[in-house]
Protein backbone atom coordinates (compact mmCIF):
# COMPACT_ATOMS: atom_id res chain seq x y z
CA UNK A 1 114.68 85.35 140.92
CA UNK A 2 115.71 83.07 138.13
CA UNK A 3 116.16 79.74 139.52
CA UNK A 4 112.50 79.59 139.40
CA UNK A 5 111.24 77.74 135.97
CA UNK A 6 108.17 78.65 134.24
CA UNK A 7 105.76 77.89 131.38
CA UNK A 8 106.75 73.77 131.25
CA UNK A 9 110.43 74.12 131.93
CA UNK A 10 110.94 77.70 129.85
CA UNK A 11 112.96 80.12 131.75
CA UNK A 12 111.56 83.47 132.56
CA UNK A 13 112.99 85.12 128.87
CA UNK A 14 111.36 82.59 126.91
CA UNK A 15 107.83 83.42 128.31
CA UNK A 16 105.44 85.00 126.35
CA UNK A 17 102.17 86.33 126.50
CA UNK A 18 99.05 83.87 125.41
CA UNK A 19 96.00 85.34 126.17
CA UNK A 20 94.50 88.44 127.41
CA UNK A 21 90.58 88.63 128.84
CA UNK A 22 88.97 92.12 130.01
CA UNK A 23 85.68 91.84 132.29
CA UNK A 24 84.05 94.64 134.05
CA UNK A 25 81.37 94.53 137.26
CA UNK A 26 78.79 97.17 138.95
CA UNK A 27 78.33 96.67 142.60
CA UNK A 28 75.38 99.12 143.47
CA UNK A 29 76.46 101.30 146.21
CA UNK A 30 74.89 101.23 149.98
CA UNK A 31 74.19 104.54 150.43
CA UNK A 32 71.25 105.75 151.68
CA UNK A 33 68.13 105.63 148.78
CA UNK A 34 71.12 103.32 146.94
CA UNK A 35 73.53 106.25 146.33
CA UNK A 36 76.14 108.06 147.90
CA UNK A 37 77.11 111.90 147.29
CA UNK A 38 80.72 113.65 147.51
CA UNK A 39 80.76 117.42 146.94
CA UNK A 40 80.53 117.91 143.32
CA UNK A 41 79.11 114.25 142.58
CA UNK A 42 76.40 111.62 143.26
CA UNK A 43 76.78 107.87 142.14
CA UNK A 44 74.77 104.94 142.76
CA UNK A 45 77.40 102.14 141.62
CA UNK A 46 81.03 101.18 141.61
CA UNK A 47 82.19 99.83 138.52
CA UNK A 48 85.56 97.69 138.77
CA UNK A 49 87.34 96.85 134.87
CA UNK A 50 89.04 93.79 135.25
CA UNK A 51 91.91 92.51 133.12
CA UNK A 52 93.65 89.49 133.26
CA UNK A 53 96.81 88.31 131.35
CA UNK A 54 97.85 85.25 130.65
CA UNK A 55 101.51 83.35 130.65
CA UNK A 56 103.52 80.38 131.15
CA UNK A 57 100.63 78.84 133.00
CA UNK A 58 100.13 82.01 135.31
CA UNK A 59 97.74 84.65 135.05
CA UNK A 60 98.02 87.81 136.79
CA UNK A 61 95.35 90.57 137.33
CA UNK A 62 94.89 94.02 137.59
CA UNK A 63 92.29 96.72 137.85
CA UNK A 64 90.71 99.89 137.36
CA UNK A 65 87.64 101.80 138.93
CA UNK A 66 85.78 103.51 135.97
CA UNK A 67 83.54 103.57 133.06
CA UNK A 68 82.55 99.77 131.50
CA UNK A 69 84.35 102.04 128.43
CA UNK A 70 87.78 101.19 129.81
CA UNK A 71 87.06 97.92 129.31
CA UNK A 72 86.24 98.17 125.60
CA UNK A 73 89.61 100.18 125.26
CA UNK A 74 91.67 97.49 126.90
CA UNK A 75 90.27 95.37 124.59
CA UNK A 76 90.43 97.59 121.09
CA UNK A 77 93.83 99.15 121.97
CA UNK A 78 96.15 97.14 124.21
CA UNK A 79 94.99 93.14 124.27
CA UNK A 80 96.34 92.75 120.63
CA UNK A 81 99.77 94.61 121.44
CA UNK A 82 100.75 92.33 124.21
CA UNK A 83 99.80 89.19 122.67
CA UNK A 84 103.36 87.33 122.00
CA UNK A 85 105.17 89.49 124.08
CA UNK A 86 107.88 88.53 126.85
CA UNK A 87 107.11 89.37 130.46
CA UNK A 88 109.98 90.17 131.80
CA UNK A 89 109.96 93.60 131.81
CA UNK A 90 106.53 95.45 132.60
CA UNK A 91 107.75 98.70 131.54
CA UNK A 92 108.60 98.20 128.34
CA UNK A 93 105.40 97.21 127.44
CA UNK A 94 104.05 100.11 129.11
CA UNK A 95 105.65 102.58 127.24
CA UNK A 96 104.51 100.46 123.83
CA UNK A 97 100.89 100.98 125.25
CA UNK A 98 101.45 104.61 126.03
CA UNK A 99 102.68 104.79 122.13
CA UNK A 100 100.04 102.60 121.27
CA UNK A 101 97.27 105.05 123.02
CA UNK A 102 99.12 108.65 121.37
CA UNK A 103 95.65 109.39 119.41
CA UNK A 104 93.06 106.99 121.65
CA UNK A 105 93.48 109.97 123.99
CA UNK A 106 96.18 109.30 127.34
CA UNK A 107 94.29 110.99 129.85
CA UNK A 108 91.04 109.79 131.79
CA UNK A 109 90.42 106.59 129.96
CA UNK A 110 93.58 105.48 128.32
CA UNK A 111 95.30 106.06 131.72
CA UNK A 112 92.97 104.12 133.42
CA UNK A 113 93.32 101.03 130.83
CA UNK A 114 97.24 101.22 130.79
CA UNK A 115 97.41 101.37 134.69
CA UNK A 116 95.00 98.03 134.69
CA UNK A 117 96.86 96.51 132.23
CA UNK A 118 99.97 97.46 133.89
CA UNK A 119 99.57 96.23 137.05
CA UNK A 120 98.38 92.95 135.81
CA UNK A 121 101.76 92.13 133.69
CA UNK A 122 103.44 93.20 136.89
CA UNK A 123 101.29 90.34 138.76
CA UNK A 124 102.03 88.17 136.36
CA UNK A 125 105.99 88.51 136.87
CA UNK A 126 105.84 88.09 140.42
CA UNK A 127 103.22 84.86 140.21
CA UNK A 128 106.19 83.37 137.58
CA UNK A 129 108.59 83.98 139.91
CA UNK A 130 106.06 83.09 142.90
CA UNK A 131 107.25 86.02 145.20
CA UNK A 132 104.31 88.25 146.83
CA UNK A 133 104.57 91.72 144.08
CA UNK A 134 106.31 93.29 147.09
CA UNK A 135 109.12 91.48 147.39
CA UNK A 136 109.64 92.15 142.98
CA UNK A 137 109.35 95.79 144.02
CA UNK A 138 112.09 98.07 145.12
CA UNK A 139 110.24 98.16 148.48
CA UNK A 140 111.36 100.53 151.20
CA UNK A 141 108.72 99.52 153.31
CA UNK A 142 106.70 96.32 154.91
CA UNK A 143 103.60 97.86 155.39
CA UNK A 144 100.95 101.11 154.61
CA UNK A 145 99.57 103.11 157.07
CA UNK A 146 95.75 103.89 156.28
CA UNK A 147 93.05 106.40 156.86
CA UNK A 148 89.46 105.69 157.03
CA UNK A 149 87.57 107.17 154.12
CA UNK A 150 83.76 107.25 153.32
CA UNK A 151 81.83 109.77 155.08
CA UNK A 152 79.82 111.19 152.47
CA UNK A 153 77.57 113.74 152.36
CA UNK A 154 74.14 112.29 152.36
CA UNK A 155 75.06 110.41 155.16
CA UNK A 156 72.59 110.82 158.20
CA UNK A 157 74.60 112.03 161.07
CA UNK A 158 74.60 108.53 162.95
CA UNK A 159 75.65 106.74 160.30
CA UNK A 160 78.51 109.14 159.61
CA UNK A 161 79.75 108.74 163.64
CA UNK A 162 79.14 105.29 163.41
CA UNK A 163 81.40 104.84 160.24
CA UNK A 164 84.22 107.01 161.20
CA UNK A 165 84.10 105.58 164.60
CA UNK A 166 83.95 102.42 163.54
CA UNK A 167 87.52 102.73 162.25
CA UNK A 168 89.18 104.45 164.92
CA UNK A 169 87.58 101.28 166.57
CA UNK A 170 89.71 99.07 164.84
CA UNK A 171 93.31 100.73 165.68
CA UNK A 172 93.18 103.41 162.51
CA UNK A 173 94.11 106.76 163.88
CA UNK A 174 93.03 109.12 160.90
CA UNK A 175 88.90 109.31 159.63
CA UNK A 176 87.89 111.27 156.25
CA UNK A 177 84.04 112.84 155.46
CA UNK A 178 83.33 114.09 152.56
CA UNK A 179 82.39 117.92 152.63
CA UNK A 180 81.71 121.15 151.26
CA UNK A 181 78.16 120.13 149.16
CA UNK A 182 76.01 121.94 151.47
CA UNK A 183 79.08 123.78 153.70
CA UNK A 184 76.13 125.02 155.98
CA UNK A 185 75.53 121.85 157.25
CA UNK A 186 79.39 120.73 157.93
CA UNK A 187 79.73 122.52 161.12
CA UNK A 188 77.39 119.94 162.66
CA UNK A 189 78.39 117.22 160.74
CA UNK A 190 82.26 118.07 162.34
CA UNK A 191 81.27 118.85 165.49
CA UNK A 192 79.44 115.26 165.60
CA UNK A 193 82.34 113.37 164.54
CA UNK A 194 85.01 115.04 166.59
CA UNK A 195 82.54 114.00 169.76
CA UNK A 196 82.23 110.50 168.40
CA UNK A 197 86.18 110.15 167.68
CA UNK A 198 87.52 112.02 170.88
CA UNK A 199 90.29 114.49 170.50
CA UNK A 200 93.03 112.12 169.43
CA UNK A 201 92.25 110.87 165.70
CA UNK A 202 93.01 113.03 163.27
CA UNK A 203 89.85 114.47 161.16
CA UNK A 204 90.57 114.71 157.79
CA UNK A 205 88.31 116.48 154.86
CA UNK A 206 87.66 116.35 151.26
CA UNK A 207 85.92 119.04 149.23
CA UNK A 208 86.04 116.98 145.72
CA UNK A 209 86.70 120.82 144.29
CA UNK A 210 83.28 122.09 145.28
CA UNK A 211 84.41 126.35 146.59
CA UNK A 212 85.63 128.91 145.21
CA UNK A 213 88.80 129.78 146.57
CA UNK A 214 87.95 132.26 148.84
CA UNK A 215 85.25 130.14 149.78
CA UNK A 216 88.32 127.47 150.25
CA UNK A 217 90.32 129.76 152.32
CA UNK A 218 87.41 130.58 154.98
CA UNK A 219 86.50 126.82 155.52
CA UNK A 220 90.04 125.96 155.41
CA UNK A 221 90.65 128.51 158.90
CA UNK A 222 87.36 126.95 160.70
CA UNK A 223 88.06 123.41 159.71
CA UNK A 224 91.58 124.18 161.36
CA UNK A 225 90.62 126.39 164.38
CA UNK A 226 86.90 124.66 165.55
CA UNK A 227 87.73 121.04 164.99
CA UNK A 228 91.29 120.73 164.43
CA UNK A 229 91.31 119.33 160.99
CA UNK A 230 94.87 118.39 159.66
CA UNK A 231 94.10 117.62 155.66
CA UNK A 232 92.14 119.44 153.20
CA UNK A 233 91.71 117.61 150.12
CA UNK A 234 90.71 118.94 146.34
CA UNK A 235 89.09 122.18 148.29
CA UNK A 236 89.09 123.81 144.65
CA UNK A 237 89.43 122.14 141.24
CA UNK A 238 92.81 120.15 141.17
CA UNK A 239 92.77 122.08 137.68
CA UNK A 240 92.94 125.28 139.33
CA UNK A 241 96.78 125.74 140.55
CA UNK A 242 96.55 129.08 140.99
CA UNK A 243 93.68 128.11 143.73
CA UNK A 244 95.56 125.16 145.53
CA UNK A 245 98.78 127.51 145.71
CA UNK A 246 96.94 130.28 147.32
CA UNK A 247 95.50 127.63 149.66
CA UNK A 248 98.52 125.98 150.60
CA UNK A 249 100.57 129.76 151.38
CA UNK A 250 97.66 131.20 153.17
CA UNK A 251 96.09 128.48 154.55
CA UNK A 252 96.56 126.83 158.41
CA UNK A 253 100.15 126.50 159.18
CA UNK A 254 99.19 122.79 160.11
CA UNK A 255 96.30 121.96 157.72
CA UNK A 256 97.62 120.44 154.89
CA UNK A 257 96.72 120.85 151.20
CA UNK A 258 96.41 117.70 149.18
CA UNK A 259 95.39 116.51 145.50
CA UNK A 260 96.90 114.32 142.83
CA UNK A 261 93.97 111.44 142.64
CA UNK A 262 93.28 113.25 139.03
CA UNK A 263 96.87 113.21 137.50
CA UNK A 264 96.75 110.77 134.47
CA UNK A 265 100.15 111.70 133.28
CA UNK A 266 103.81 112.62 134.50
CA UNK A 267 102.91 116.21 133.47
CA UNK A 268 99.78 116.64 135.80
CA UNK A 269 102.20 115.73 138.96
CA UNK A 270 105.02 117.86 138.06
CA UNK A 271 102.01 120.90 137.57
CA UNK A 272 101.22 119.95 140.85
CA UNK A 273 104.73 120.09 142.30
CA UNK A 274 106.66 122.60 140.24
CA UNK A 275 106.03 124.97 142.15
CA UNK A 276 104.32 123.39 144.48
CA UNK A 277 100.20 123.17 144.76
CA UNK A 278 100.24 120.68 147.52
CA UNK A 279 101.49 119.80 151.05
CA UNK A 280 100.89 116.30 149.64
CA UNK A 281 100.75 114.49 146.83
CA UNK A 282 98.35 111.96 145.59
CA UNK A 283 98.82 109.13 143.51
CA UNK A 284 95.89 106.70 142.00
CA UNK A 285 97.57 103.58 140.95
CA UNK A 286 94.25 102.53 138.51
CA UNK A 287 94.73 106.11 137.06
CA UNK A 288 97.77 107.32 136.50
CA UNK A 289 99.60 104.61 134.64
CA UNK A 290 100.15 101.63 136.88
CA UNK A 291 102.44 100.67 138.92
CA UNK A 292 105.38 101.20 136.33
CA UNK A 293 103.87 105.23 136.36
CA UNK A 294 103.74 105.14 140.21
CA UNK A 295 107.46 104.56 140.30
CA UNK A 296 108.23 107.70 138.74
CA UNK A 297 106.02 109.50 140.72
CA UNK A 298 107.44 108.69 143.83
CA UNK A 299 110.80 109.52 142.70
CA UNK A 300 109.21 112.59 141.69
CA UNK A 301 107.81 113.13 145.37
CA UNK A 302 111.37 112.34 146.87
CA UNK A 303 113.11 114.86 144.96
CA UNK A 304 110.70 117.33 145.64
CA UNK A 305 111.03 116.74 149.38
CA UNK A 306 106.83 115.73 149.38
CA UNK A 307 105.15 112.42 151.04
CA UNK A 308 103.27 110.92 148.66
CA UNK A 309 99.40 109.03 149.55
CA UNK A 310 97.62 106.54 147.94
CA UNK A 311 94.31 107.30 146.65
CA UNK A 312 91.92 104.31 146.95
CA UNK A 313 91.99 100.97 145.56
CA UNK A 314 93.62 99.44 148.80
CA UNK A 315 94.23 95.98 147.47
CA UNK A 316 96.40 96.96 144.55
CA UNK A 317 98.07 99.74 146.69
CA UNK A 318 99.31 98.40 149.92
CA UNK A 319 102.16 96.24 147.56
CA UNK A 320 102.61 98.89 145.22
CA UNK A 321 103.10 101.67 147.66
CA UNK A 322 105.51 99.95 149.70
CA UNK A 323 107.84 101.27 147.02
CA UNK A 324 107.20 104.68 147.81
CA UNK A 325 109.99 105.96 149.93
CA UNK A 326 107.68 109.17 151.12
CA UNK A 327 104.99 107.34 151.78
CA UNK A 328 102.46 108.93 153.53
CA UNK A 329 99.02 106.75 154.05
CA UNK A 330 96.78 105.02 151.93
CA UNK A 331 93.44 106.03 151.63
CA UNK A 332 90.98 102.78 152.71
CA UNK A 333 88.44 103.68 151.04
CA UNK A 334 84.56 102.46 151.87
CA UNK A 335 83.34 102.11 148.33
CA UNK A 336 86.29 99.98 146.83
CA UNK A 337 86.72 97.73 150.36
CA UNK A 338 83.54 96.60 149.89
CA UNK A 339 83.97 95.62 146.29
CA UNK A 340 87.32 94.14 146.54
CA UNK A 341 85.91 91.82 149.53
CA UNK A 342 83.44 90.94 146.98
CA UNK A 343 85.16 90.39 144.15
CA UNK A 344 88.30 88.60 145.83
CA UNK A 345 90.02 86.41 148.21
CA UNK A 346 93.01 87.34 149.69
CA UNK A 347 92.09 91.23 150.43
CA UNK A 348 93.61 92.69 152.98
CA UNK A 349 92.43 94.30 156.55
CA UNK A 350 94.20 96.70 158.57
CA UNK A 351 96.53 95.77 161.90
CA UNK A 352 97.54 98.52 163.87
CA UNK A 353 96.02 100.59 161.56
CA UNK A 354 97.87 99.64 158.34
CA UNK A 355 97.77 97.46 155.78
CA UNK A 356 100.69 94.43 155.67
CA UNK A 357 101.16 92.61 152.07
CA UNK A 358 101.20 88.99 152.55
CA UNK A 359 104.25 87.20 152.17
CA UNK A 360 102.80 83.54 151.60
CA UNK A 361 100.61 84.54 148.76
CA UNK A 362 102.37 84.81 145.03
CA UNK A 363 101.67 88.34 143.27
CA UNK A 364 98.92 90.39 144.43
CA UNK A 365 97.49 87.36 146.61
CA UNK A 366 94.12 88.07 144.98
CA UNK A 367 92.00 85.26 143.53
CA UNK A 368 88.75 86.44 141.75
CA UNK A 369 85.30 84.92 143.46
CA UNK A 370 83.68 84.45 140.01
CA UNK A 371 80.54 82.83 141.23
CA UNK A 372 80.09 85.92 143.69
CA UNK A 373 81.14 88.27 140.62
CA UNK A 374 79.02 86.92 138.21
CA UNK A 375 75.69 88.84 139.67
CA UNK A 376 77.47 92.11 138.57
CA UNK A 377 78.77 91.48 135.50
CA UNK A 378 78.29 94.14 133.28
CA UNK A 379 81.16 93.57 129.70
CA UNK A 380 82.38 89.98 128.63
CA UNK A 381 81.79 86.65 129.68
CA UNK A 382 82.81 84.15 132.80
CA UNK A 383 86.00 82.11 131.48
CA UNK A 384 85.24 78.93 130.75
């Protein structure tokens, strides 16, 4: 890694930090009547908060999906830190930002800015060194297996089949609908996509907390027996323990219990593993502190004998989770596919129903589309 020379003939070490930009961008949703509904939520845009940092001639990028507020905070509390600092080691600078954030407030939106940030300064090292991120990762894998998500509940039933379908279509062997908003209406929603799928593919389910937990427990039996349903996601709060636990002793021997997607910090996972809540865990890398964070939490996972999933963001994930030794799946996720093709070239699409980093391509392999972006643009200007 160092026979590489950067920055006009500076090694690595000498490199420093010269410039950090923040931009964020709403791409309305294509749900039907322009919005899209989960169990406990309805939105009508994706917002993506883009930061970029610059060094030695290279910039590298990273991301978040949230409020144009993260933006403003990446801005405020973490641009002025890094400027001047060396590169060479992405987690010491995130656990300045974590200091840096103590009072800002860690959870929700610091997270979400230090995970950005984060996974930017580890593009950036890679781009230096011009290897794909994978290969600056301890990787113990090549490749991420993916599931189809989207499926949400405003969907009309043909567009739901069509969707989940569609991706069994194209070689990936696990589908995900969103449930539990109206549960009276999931038994046909189910019995539609199990006919559309066939018996193979593996249905799996996410209640974004909306029942109780007896509630939880009852649908968590029928999904099981009636349609053979293998993954039951957030079917309480992830805040209530207590609730998952119950869930995941007295549930379906072979209908697994999974959350994590809200854990900001290294507390939230170990509440969610010690003792366990969860079959499996979940990791966000644009919330929970980056790739650095992700790192621990899959050493985490491995001790406590757990796979560990991606939630969303498939672009930044399919390098970063190659890391993970449990890896699970990553969840490909309609909403941020769409506005990663968008946004960028160089996204991935799934091959045998996972998702394969590209070795030929420095970093990330993303390059932003700013003319396409542009439209959307919703905090900053274009660079010049």
């Amino acid at each position: 890694m160092t026979g590489r020379t950067v920055g006009g003939g500076a090694g690595l070490d000498g490199c420093r930090i010269d410039a950090v930009d923040v931009h964020a961008f709403e791409v309305p949703t294509d749900g039907p009547d322009g919005s899209e509904q989960d169990g406990t939520l309805e939105w009508d845009s994706t917002t993506m908060v883009l930061v970029r940092v610059h060094a030695g001639g290279r910039t590298g990028l990273g991301y978040t999906y949230g409020d144009v507020s993260v933006a403003s905070f990446v801005a405020s509390k973490l641009a002025p830190l890094l400027d001047g600092q060396k590169v060479t080691a992405p987690p010491e600078l995130w656990q300045r930002m974590g200091a840096q954030i103590r009072n800002a407030g860690r959870p929700g939106v610091g997270a979400m800015a230090v995970s950005a940030v984060d996974v930017a300064l580890w593009d950036l090292k890679a781009r230096l060194l011009d290897l794909p991120l994978v290969r600056l990762l301890p990787a113990h894998h090549d490749r991420v297996p993916v599931y189809g998500s989207g499926g949400f509940t405003n969907y009309p039933i043909d567009r739901l089949t069509d969707q989940l379908a569609g991706w069994v279509g194209q070689g990936i062997p696990r589908v995900k609908l969103k449930t539990s908003r109206e549960p009276e209406r999931d038994p046909n929603r189910l019995t539609a996509v199990r006919k559309a799928i066939g018996d193979e593919p593996e249905i799996f389910t996410d209640a974004n907390g909306a029942l109780s937990r007896k509630e939880a427990l009852y649908w968590a039996r029928r999904f099981h027996d009636e349609w053979d349903v293998r993954w039951l996601e957030e079917p309480v709060s992830s805040a209530d323990l207590e609730g998952l636990r119950m869930l995941r002793d007295r549930g379906p021997e072979r209908l697994e219990i999974a959350a994590g997607e809200y854990a900001f910090t290294s507390r939230d996972f170990v509440n969610l593993v010690d003792p366990p809540a969860v079959d499996c865990l979940q990791a966000d890398i644009t919330r929970c502190g980056g790739i650095t964070a992700l790192l621990e939490v899959a050493g985490l996972s491995a001790t406590r004998h757990l796979d560990l999933s991606a939630h969303c963001a498939p672009a930044l994930s399919a390098h970063a989770f190659c890391a993970v030794r449990r890896l699970r799946h990553l969840e490909y996720f309609h909403d941020h596919v769409r506005v990663e093709r968008l946004l960028f070239d160089g996204t991935l699409s799934p091959e045998e129903g996972a998702l394969r980093p590209d070795p030929g391509r420095p970093g990330l392999g993303l390059e932003i589309k700013w003319a396409d972006a542009e439209p959307h643009r919703v905090y900053a200007a274009q660079p010049v």
